[in-house]
N, C-alpha and C. Protein backbone atom coordinates (compact mmCIF):
# COMPACT_ATOMS: atom_id res chain seq x y z
N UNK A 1 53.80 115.11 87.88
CA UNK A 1 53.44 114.59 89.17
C UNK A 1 54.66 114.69 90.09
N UNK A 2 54.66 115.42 91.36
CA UNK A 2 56.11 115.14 92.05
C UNK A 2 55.46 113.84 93.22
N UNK A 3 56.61 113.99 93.32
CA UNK A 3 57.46 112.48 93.75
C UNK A 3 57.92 112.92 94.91
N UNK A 4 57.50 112.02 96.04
CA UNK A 4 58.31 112.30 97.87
C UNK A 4 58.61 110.96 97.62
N UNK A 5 59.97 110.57 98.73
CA UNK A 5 59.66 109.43 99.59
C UNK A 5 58.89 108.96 100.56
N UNK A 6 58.54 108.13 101.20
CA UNK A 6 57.95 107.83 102.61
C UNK A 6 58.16 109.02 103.54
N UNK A 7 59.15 109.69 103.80
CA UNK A 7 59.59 110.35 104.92
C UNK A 7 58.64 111.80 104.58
N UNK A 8 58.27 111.93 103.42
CA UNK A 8 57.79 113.22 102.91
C UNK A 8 59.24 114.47 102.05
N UNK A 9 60.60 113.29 101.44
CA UNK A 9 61.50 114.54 101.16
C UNK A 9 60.73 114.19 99.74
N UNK A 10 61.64 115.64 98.74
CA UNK A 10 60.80 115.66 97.47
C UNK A 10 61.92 115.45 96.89
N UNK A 11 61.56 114.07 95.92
CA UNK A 11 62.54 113.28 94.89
C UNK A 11 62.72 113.93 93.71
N UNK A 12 61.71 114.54 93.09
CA UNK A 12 61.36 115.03 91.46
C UNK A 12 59.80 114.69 91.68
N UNK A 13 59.90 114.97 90.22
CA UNK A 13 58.56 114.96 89.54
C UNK A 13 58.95 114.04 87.72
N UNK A 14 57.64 113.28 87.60
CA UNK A 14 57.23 112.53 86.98
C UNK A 14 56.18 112.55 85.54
N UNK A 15 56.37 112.80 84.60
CA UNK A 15 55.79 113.37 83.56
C UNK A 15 54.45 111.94 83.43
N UNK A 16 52.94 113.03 83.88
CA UNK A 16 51.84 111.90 84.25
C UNK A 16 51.79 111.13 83.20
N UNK A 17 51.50 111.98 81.99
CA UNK A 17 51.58 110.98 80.27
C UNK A 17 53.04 109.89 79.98
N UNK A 18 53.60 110.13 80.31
CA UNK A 18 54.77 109.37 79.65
C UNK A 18 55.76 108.89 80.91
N UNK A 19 55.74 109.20 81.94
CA UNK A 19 55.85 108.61 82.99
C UNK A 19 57.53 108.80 82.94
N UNK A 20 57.77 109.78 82.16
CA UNK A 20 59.64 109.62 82.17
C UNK A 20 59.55 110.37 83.49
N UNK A 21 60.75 110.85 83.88
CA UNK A 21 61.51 111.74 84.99
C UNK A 21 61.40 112.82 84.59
N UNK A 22 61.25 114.09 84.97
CA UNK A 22 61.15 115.46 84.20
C UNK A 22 61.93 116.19 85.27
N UNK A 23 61.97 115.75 86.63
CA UNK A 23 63.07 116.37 87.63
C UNK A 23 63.56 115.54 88.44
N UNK A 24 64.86 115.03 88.50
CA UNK A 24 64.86 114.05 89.63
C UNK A 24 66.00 113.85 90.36
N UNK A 25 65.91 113.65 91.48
CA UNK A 25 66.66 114.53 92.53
C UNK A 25 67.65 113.28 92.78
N UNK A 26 69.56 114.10 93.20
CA UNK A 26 70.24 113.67 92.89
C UNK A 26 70.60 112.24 93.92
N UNK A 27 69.97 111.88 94.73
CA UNK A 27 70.11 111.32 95.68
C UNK A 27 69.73 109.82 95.02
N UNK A 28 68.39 109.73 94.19
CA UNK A 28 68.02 108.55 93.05
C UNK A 28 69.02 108.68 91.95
N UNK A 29 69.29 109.78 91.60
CA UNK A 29 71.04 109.48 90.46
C UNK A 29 71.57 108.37 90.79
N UNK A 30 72.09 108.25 92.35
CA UNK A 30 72.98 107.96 92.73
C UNK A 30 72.77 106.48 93.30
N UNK A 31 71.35 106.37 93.33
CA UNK A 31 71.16 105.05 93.37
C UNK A 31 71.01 104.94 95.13
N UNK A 32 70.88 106.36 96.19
CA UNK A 32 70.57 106.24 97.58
C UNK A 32 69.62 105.96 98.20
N UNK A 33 68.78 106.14 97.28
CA UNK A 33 66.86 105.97 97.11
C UNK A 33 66.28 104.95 96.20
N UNK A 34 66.01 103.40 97.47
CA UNK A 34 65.36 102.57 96.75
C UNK A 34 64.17 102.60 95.81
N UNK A 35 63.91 101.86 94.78
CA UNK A 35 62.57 102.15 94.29
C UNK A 35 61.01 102.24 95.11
N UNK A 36 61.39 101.05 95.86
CA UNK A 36 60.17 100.84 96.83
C UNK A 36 60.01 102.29 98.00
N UNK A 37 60.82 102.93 98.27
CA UNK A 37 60.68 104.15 99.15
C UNK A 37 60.36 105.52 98.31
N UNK A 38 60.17 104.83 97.45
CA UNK A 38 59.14 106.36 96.16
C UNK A 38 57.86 106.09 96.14
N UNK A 39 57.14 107.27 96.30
CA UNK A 39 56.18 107.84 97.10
C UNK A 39 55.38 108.39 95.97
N UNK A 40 54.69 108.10 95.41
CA UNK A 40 53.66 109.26 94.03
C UNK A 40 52.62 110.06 94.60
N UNK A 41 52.35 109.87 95.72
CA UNK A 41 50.74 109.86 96.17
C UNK A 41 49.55 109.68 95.41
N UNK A 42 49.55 108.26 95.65
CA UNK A 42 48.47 107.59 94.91
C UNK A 42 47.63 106.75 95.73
N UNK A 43 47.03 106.38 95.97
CA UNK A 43 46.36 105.42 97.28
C UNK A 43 47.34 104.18 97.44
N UNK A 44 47.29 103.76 98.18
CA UNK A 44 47.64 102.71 98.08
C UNK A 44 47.51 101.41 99.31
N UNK A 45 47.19 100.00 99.48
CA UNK A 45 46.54 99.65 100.29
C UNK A 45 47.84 98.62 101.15
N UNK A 46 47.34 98.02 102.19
CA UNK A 46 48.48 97.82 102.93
C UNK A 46 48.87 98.23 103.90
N UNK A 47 49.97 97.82 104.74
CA UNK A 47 50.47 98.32 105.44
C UNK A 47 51.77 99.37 105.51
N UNK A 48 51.85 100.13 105.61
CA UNK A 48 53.47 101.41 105.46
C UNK A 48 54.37 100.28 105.81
């Protein structure tokens, strides 16, 4: 599954079965990219 943030950049991708990291971009290494600003595209309800 890849992975944007809100803004639409592309974080990695997400292994759908096991949910580890399979690519993930160095910016979440580093701890620049909160959890809450990861993006799966999945529905989700609420407000942005």
């Amino acid at each position: 599954m890849e992975v944007y943030s809100k803004s639409g950049r592309h974080l990695g991708a997400i292994d759908g079965v096991t949910g580890e990291w399979t690519d993930r971009a160095d910016t979440i290494k580093d701890g620049k990219v909160s959890e809450n600003e990861i993006e799966t595209g999945k529905t989700t309800s609420g407000s942005a």
